[in-house]
C-alpha atoms as a PDB file:
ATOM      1  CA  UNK A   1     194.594  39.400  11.547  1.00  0.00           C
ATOM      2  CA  UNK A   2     197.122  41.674  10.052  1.00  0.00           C
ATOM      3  CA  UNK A   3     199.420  43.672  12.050  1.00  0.00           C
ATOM      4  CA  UNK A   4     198.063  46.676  10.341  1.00  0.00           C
ATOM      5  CA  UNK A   5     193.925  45.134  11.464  1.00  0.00           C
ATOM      6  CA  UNK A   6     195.455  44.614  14.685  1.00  0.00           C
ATOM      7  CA  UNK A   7     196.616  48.610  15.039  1.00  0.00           C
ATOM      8  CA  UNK A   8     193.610  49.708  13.980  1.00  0.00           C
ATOM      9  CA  UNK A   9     191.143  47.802  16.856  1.00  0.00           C
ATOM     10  CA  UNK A  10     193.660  48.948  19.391  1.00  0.00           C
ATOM     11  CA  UNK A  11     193.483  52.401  18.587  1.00  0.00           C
ATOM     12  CA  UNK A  12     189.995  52.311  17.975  1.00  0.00           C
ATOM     13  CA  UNK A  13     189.031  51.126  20.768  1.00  0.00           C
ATOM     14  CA  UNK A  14     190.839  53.691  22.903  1.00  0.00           C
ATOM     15  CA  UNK A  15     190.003  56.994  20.776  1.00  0.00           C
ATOM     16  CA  UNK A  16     186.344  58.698  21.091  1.00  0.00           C
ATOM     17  CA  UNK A  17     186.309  60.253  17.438  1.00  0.00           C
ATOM     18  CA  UNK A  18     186.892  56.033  15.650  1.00  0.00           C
ATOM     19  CA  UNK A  19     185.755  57.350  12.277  1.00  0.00           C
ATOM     20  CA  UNK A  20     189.024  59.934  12.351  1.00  0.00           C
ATOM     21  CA  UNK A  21     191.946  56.955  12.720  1.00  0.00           C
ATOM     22  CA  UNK A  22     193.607  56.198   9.767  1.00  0.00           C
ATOM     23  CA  UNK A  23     196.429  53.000   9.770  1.00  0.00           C
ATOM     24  CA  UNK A  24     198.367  52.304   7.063  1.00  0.00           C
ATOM     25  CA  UNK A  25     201.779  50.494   6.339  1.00  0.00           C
ATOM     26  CA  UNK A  26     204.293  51.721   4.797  1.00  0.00           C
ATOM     27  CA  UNK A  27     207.675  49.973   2.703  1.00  0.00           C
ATOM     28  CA  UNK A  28     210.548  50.241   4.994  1.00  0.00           C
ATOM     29  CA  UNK A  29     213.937  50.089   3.496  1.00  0.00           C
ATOM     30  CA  UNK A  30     215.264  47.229   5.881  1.00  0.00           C
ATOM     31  CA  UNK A  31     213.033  43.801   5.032  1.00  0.00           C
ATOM     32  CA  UNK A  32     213.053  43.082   8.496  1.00  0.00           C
ATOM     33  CA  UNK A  33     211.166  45.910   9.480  1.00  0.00           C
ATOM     34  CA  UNK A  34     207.344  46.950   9.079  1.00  0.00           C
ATOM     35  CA  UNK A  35     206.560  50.713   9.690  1.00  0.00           C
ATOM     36  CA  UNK A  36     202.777  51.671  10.946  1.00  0.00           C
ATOM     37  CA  UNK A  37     201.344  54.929  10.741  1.00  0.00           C
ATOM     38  CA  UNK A  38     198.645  56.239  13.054  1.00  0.00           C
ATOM     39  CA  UNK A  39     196.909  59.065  12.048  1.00  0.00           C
ATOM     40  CA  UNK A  40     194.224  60.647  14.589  1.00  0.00           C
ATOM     41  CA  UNK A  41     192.124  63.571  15.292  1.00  0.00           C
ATOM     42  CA  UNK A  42     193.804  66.028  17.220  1.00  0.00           C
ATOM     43  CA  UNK A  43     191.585  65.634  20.522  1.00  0.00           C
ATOM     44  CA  UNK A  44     192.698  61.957  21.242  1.00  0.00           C
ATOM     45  CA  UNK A  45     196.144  61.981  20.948  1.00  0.00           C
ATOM     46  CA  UNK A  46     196.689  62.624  24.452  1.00  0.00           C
ATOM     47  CA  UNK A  47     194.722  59.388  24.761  1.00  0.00           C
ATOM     48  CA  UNK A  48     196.434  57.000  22.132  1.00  0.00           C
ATOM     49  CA  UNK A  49     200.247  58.721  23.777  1.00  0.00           C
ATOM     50  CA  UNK A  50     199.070  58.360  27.415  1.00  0.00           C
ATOM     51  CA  UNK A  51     201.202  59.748  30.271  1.00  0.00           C
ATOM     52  CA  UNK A  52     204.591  59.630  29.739  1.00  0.00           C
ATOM     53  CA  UNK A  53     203.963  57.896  26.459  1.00  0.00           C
ATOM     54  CA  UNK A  54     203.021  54.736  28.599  1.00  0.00           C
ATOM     55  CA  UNK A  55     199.656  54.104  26.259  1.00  0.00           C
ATOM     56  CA  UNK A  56     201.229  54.026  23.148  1.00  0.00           C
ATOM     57  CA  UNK A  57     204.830  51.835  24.279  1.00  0.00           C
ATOM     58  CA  UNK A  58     201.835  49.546  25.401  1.00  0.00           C
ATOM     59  CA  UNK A  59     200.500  49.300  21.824  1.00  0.00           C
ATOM     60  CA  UNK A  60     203.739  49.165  20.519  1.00  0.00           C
ATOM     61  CA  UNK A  61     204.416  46.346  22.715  1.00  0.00           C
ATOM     62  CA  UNK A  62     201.452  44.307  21.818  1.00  0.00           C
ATOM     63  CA  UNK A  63     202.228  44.991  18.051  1.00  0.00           C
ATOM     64  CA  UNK A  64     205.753  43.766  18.727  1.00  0.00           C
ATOM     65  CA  UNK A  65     204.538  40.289  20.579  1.00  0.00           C
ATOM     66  CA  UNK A  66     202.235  40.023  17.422  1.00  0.00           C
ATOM     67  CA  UNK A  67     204.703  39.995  15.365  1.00  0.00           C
ATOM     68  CA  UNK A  68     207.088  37.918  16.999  1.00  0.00           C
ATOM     69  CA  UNK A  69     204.689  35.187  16.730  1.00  0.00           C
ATOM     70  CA  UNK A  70     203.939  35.268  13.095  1.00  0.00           C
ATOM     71  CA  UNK A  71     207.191  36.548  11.320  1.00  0.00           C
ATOM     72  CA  UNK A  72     209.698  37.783  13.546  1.00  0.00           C
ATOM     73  CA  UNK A  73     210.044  41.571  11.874  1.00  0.00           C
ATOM     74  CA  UNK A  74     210.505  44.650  13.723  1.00  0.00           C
ATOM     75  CA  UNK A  75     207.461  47.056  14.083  1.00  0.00           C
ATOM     76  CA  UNK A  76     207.970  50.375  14.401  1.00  0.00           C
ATOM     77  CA  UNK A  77     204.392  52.327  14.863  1.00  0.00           C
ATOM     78  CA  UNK A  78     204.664  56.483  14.158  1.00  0.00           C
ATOM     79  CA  UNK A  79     201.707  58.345  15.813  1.00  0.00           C
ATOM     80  CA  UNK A  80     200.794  61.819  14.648  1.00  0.00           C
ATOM     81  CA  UNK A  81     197.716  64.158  14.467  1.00  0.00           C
ATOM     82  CA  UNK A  82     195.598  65.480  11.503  1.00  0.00           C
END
């Protein structure tokens, strides 16, 4: 599983509007680094951010460990609405 497949069932599993969450990757500049963006309808982001931004340092986190396992790059994961 991808880092990218991996994103997706997270956030999936968390919104209530599934069909609305787009995940893509995106070319960073730095090799050592993999950018993620999280696109979601505007009603769940208070669920994917969580209080204090707790939820989503959680999937950041788990992203993170995922990676460190399989190819050591940094993940950074950008969350926004549509």
């Amino acid at each position: 599983m991808t880092l990218v497949e991996l994103t997706e069932k997270i956030i999936k599993n968390i919104v209530q509007d599934d069909e609305a969450v787009s995940v893509k990757e995106f070319p960073s500049d730095n090799e050592k680094e993999i950018i993620i963006e999280v696109l979601i309808s505007d009603s769940d982001i208070g669920r994917v951010i969580g209080k204090n931004g707790k939820t989503a340092n959680a999937i950041r986190t788990l992203v993170q460990a995922s990676s460190s396992l399989k190819d050591g790059k940094y993940v950074k994961i950008n969350i926004d609405k549509f």
